[in-house]
Protein backbone atom coordinates (compact mmCIF):
# COMPACT_ATOMS: atom_id res chain seq x y z
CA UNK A 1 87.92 -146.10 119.60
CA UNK A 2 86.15 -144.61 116.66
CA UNK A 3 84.38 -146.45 113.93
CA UNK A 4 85.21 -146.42 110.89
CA UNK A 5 83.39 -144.74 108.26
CA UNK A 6 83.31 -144.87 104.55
CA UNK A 7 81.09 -143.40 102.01
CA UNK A 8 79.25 -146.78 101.81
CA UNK A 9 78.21 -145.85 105.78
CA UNK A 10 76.98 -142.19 104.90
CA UNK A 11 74.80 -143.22 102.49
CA UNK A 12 73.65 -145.85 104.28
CA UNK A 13 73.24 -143.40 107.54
CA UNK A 14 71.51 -140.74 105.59
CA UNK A 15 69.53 -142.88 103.81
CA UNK A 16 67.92 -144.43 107.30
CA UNK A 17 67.54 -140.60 108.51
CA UNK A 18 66.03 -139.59 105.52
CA UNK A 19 63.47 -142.46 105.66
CA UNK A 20 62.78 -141.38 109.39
CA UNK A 21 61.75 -138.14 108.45
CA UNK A 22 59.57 -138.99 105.55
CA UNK A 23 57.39 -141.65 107.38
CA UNK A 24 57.40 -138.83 109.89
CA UNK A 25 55.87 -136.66 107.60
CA UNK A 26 53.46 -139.40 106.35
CA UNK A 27 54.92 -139.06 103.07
CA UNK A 28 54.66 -142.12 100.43
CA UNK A 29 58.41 -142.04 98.72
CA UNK A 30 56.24 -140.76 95.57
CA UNK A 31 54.53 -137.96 97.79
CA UNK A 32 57.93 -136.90 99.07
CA UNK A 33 59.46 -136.87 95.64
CA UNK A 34 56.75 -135.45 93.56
CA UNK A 35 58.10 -132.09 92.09
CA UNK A 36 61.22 -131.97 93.40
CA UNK A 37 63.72 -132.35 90.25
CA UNK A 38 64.38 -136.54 91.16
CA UNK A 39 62.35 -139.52 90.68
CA UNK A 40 60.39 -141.59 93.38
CA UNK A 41 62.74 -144.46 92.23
CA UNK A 42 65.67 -142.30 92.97
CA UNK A 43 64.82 -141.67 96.57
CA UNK A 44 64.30 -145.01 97.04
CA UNK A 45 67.95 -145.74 96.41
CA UNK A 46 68.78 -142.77 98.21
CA UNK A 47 66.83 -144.62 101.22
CA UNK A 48 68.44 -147.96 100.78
CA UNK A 49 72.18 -146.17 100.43
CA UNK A 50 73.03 -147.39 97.04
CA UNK A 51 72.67 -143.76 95.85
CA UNK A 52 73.74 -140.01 96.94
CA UNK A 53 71.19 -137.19 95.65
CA UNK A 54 73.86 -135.64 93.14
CA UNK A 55 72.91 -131.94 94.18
CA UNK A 56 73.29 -130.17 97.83
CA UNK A 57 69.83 -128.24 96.02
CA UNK A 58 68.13 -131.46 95.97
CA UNK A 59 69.23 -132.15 99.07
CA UNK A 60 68.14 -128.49 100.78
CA UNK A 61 64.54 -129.25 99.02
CA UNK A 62 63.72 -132.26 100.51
CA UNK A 63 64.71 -131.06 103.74
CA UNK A 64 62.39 -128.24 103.07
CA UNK A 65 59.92 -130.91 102.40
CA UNK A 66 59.93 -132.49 105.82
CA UNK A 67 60.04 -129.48 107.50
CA UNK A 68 63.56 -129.27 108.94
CA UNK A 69 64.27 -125.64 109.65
CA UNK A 70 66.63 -126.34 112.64
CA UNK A 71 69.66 -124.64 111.82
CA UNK A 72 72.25 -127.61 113.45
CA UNK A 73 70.27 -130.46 112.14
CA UNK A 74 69.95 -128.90 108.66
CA UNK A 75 73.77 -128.68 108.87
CA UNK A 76 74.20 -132.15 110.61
CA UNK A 77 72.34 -133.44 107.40
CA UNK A 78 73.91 -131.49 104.38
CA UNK A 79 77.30 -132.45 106.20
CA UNK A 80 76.32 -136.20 105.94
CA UNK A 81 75.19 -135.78 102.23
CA UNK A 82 78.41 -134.21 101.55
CA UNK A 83 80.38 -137.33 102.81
CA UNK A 84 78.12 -139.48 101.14
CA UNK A 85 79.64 -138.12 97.68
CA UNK A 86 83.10 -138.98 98.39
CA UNK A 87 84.74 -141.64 96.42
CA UNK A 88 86.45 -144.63 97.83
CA UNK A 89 89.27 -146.60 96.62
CA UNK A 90 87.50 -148.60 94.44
CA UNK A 91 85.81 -146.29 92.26
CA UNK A 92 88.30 -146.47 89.25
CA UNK A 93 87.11 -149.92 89.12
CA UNK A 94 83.65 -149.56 89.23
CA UNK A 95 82.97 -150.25 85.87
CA UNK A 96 84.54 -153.54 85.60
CA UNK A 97 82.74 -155.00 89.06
CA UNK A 98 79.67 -156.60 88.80
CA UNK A 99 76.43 -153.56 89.34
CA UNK A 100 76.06 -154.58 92.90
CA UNK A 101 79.43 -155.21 94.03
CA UNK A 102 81.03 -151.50 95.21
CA UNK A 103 77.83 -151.42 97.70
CA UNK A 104 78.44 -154.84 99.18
CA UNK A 105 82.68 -153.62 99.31
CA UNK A 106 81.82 -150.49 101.44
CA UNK A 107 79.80 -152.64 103.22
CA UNK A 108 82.80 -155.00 103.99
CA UNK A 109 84.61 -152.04 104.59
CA UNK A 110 83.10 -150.57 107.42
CA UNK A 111 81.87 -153.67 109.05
CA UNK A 112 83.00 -154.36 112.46
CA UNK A 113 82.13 -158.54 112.10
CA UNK A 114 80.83 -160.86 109.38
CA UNK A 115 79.76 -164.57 109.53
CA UNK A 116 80.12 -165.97 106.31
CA UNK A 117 79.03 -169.46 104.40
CA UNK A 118 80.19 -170.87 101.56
CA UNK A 119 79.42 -173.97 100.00
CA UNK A 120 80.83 -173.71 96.11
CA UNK A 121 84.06 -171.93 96.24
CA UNK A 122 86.65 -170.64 98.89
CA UNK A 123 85.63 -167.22 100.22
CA UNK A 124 86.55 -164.16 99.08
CA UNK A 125 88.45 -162.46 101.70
CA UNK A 126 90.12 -166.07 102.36
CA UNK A 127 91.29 -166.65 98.89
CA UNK A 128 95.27 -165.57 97.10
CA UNK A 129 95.63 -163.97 94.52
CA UNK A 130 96.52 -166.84 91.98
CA UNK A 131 93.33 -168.70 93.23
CA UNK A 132 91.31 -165.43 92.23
CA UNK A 133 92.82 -165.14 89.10
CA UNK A 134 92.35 -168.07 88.08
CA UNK A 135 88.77 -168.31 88.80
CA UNK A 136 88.38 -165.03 86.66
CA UNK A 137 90.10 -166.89 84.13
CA UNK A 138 88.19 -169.90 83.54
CA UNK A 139 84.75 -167.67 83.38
CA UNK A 140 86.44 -165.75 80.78
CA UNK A 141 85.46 -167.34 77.73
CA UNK A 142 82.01 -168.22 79.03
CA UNK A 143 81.11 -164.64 80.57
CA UNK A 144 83.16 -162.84 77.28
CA UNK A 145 85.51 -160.87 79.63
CA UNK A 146 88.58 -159.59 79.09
CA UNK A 147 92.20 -159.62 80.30
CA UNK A 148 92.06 -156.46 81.52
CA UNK A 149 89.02 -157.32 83.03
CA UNK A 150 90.29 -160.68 84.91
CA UNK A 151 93.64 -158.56 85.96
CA UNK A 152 91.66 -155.84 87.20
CA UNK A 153 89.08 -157.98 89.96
CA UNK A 154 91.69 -159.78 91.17
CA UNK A 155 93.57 -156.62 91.93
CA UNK A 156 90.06 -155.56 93.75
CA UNK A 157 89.65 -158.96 95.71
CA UNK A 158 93.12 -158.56 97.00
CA UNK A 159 92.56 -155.06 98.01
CA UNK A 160 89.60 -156.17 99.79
CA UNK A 161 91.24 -158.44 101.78
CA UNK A 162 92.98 -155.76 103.79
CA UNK A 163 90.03 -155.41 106.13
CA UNK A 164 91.55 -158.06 107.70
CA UNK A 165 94.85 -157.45 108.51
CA UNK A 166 94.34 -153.69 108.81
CA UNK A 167 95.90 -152.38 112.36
CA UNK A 168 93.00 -149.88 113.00
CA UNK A 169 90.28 -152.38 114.04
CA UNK A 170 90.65 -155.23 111.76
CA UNK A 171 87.38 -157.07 110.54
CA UNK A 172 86.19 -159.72 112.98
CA UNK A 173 85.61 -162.98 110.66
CA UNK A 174 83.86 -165.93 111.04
CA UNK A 175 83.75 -168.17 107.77
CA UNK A 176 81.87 -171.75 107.56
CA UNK A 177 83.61 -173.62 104.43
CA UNK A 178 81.83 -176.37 102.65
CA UNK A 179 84.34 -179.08 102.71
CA UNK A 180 83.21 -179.40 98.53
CA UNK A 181 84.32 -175.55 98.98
CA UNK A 182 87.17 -176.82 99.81
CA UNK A 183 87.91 -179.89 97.34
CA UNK A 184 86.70 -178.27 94.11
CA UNK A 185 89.91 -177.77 92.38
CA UNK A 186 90.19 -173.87 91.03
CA UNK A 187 93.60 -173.05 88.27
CA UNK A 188 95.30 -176.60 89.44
CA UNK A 189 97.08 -178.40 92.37
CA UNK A 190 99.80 -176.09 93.34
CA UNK A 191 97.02 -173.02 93.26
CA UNK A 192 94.92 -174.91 95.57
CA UNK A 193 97.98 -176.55 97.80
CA UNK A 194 98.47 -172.35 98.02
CA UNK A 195 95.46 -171.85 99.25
CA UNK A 196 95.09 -174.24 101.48
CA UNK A 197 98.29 -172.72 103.42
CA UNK A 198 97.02 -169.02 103.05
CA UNK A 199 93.49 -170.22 105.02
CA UNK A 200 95.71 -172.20 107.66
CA UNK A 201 97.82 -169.04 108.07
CA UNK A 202 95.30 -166.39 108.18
CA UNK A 203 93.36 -168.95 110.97
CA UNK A 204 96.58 -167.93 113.36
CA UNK A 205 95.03 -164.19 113.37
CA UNK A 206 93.01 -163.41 116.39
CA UNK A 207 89.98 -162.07 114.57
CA UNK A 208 89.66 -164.65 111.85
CA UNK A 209 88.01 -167.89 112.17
CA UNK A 210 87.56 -170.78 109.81
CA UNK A 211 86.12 -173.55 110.60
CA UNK A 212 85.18 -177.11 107.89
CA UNK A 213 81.79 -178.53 107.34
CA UNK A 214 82.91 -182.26 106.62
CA UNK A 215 80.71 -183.49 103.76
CA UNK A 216 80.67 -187.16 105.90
CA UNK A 217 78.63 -185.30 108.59
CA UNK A 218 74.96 -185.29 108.38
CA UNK A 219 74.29 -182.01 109.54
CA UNK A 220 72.93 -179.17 108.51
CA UNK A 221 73.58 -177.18 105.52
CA UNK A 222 71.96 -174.01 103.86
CA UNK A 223 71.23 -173.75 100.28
CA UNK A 224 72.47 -170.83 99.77
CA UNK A 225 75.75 -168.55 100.32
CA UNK A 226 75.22 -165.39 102.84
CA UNK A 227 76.70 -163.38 104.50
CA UNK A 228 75.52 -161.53 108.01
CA UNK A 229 77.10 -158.20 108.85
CA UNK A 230 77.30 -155.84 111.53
CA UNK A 231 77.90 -152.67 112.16
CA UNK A 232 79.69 -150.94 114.99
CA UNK A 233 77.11 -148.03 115.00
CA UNK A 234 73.73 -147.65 115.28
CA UNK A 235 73.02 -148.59 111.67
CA UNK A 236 71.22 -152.21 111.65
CA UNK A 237 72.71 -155.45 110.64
CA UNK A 238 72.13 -157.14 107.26
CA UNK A 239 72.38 -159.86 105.18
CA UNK A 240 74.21 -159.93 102.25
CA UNK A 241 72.52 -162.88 99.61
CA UNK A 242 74.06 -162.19 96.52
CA UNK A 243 77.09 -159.91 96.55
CA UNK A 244 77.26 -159.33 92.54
CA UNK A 245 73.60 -158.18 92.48
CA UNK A 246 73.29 -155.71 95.70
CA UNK A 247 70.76 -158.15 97.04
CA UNK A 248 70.71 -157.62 100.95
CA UNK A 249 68.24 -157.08 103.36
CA UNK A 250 68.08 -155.51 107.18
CA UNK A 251 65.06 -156.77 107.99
CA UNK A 252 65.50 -157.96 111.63
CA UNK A 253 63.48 -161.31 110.99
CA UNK A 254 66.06 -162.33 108.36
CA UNK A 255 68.95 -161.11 110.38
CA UNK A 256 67.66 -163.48 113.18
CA UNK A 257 67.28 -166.66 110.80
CA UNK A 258 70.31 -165.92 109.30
CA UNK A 259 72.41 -165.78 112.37
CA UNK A 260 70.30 -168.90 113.47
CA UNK A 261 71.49 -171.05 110.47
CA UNK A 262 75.35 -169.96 110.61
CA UNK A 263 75.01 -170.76 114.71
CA UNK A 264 73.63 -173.78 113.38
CA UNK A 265 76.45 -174.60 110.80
CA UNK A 266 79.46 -173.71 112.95
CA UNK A 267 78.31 -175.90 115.99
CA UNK A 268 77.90 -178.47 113.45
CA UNK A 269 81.38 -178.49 111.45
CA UNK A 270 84.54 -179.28 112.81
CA UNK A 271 86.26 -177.23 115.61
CA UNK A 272 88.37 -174.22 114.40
CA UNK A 273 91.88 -175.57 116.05
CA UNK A 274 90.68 -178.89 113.40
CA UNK A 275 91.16 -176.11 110.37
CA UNK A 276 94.90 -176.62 109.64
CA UNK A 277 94.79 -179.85 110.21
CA UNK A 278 92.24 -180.84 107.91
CA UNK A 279 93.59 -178.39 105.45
CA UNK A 280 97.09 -180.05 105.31
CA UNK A 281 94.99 -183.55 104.66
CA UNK A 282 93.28 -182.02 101.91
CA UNK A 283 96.96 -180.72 100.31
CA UNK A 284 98.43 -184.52 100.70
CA UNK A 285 95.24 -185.65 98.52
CA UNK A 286 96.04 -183.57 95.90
CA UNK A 287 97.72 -185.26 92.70
């Protein structure tokens, strides 16, 4: 079966290619850059995949530049950047997400798996729509947001969560909760009780799996939130660290200790058939 690909991908791909052929030129990103109508800061984004070049003529120039005259590959290339333009369904609401949030969404969007920890809150693609909402809602005053604004991401995080129930290759998910993830109390009891029984029912699907980190275990625990993704293509794995700033890396080392700490995490935390169990333990708690 095909993979999928989004827009997210193509830049992504093209940026990898177009990094290939650069340090096969022995080009510095300034070198390759230098005269060409776009700054050395923009091809570096074009690299990463967190931007397009805007113009097929920038793109036909810096093919130039590293020397592809092959007819089919020139094509190949030009038909990539041309993908790499499209919009996806979230771009009416790009200016309301955070700056790095629409990469880390096409990310999620054309990932085949993702192993997830979260210590703070519930995670994304697990939470309902009142939870959401109300989490928008108590930042409001703090981060000066609007209405609009709360209405609007919580329409985008439920959107979002169709990766997972999608019947062309749904997202294989592997989440690590924080049992403090768990406990913290977001918009009220009957939001959370909610909650609670939207985890336990999404655990019944065959590619999700949720499993507790009981805070009376003395096991390990990372600092931080991550994420570790991966692609069914040839494009590398990464790890997502901060999915409101863009901040990822696909570095193989940190893929590795990544992957490493979740392994270490989910052999640590309670089975996954524990999951509804605990969860309906956590609902009789609440007052």
């Amino acid at each position: 079966m095909a993979a999928r690909r989004g827009a997210t991908f193509r830049r992504r791909e093209l940026g990898k290619e177009l990094r290939r052929l650069r340090e096969k030129n022995g080009l510095t990103i300034l070198e390759a850059a230098e005269g060409l109508g776009f700054s050395d800061a923009k091809l570096s984004r074009v690299e990463t995949g967190n931007n397009s070049l805007p113009r097929v003529a920038d793109m036909e120039a810096l093919l130039d530049r590293y020397g592809v005259t092959d007819i089919d590959d020139r094509e190949t290339l030009l038909a990539l950047h041309r993908e790499s333009r499209t919009s996806d369904w979230w771009r009416p609401y790009r200016s309301v997400m955070p700056s790095g949030l629409h990469t880390y969404v096409g990310l999620e969007m054309d990932a085949r798996a993702m192993r997830a920890w979260n210590a703070q809150v519930v995670f994304g693609l697990l939470q309902t729509e009142n939870y959401a909402r109300a989490m928008f809602m108590t930042a409001k005053p703090v981060e000066e947001t609007t209405t609009a604004f709360v209405e609007d991401n919580t329409r985008v995080r439920m959107e979002r969560k169709q990766v997972i129930t999608r019947q062309d290759q749904p997202l294989e998910l592997r989440v690590v909760l924080d049992e403090s993830a768990l406990r913290r109390v977001i918009g009220g009891p009957e939001i959370m009780r909610e909650q609670y029984e939207a985890i336990a029912e999404l655990c019944g699907l065959d590619n999700v799996t949720v499993q507790v980190l009981p805070q009376s275990l003395a096991t390990y625990r990372a600092s931080d939130n991550f994420i570790v993704v991966d692609f069914d293509s040839s494009l590398d794995s990464v790890v997502v660290l901060d999915t409101r700033t863009n901040s990822y890396t696909d570095k193989k080392g940190e893929v590795w200790k990544h992957n490493r700490r979740f392994d270490a995490m989910r052999e640590g935390a309670l089975p996954p058939t524990e999951t509804p169990r605990f969860l309906k333990e956590l609902a009789r708690e609440l007052v």
